[in-house]
Protein backbone atom coordinates (compact mmCIF):
# COMPACT_ATOMS: atom_id res chain seq x y z
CA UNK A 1 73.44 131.50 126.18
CA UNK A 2 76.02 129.44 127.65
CA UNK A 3 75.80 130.31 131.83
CA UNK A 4 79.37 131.42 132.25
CA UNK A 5 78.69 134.49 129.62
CA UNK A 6 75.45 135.65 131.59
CA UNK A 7 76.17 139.12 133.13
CA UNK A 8 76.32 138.39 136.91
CA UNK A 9 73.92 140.16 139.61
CA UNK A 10 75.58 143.57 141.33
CA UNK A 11 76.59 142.66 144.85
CA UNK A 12 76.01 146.35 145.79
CA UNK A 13 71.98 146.78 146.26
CA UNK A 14 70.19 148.73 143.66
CA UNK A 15 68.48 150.64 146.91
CA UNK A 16 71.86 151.43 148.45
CA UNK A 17 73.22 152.78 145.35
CA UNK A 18 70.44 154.77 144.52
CA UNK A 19 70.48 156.09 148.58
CA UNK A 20 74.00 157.09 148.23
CA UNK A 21 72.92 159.26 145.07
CA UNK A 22 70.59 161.32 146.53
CA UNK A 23 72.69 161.88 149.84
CA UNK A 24 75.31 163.30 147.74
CA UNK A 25 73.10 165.02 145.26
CA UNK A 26 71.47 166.33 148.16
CA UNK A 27 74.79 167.48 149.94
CA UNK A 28 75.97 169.36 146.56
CA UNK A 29 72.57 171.47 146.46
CA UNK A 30 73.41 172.38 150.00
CA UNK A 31 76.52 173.45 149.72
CA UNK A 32 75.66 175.83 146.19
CA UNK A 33 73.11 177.21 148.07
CA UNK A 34 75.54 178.34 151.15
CA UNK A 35 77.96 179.62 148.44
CA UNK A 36 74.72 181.43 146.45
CA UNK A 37 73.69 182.91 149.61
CA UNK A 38 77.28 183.87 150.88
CA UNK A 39 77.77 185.36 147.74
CA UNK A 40 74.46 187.78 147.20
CA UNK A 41 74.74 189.66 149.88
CA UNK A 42 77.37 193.10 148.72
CA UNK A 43 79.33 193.84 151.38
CA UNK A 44 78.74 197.50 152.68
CA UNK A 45 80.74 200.55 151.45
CA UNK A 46 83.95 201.45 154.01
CA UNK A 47 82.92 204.51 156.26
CA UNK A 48 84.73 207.58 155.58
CA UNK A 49 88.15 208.48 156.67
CA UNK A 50 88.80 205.00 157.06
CA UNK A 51 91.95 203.34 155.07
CA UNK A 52 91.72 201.06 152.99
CA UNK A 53 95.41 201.63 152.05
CA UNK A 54 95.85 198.99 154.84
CA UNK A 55 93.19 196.55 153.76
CA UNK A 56 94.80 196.51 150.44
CA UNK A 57 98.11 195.60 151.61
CA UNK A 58 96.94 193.33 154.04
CA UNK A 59 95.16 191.35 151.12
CA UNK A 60 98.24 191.42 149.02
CA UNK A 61 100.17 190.05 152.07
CA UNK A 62 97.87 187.39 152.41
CA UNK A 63 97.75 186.52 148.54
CA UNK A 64 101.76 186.49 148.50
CA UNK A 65 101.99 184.43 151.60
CA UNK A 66 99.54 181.84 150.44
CA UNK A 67 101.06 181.83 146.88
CA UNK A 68 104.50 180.97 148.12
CA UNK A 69 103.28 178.16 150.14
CA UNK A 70 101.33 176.97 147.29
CA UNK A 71 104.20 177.91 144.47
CA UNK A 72 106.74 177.36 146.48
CA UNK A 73 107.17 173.69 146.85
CA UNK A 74 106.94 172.95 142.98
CA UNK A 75 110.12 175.14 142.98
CA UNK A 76 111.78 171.67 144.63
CA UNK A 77 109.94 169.14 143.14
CA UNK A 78 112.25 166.57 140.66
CA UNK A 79 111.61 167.12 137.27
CA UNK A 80 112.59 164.32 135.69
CA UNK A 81 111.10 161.37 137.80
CA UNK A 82 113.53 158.65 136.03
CA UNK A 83 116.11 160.65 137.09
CA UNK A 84 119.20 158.43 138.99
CA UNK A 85 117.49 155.39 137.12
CA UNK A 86 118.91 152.73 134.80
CA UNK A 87 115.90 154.00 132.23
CA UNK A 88 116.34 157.43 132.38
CA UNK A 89 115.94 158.56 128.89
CA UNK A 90 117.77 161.84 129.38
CA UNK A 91 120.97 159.93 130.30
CA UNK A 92 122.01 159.10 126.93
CA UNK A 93 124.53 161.84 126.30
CA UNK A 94 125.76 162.52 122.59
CA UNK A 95 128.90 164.33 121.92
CA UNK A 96 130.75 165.30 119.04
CA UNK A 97 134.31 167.42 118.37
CA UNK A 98 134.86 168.62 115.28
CA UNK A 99 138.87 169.16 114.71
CA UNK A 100 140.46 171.79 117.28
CA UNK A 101 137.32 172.73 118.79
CA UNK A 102 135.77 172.29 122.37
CA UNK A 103 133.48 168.70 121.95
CA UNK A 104 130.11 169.59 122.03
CA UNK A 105 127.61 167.22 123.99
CA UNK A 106 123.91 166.84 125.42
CA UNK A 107 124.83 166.45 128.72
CA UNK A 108 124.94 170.31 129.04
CA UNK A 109 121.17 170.62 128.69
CA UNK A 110 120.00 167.03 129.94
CA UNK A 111 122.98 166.07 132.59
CA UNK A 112 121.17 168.13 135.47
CA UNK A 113 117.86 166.84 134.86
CA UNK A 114 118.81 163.06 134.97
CA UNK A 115 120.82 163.75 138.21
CA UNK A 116 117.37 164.91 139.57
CA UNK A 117 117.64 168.25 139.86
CA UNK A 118 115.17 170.39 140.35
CA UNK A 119 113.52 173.54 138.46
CA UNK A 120 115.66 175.86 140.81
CA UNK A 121 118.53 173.99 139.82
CA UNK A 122 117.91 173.82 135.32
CA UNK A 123 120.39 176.24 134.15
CA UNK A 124 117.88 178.37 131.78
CA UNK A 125 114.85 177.34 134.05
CA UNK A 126 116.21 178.55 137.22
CA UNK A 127 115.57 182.89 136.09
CA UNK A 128 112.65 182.01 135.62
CA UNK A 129 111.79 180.45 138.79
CA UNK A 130 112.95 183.14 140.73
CA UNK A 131 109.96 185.03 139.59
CA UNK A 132 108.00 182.78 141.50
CA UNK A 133 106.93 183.53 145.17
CA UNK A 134 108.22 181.26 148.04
């Protein structure tokens, strides 16, 4: 075997490696048990003539609050990354007019997308994103 084709020596120590292994295998089984152990014990039953009317809606405050924050920015983000770009695909408009009638043309569906617009702003799109919290 020719000596530039023999596989070359790690640089990274076979020791350090293997170190780093059980550090993070050991870090992993630490964690699952905290989440095992969190998770066994049933939490106790609410005392009577408390309300948990308020704990619910507290909880679903919480839930809508941290789903628009998490939602709520993809509501903004571009969709079409190529958009203002001299490779955007979706700039290519066809049209077409067919004797007295209006000329049809792409640029109805793809024109907002490769001026980077966003899903708020796609005409059929945007209903739909209303739904969304945020």
């Amino acid at each position: 075997m020719p000596s530039h084709a023999r596989p070359k020596p790690s640089r990274i120590p076979r020791t350090l490696l293997r170190a780093g292994l059980v550090i993070s295998a050991a870090g992993s089984a630490i964690a699952a048990g905290g989440a095992a152990s969190a998770g066994a014990a049933p939490a106790p039953p609410p005392a009577r003539g408390t309300d948990t009317g308020a704990t619910a809606s507290a909880l679903t405050g919480a839930l809508l609050h941290s789903a628009a924050g998490g939602v709520g920015p993809l509501k903004n983000i571009q969709v079409d990354p190529l958009a203002n770009t001299p490779v955007d695909p979706l700039a290519n408009a066809v049209s077409t007019q067919v004797a007295d009638f209006k000329p049809l043309s792409t640029s109805l569906v793809t024109g907002n997308l490769s001026r980077g617009a966003a899903i708020r702003d796609v005409p059929l799109v945007k209903h739909v994103a209303k739904i969304l919290p945020g």
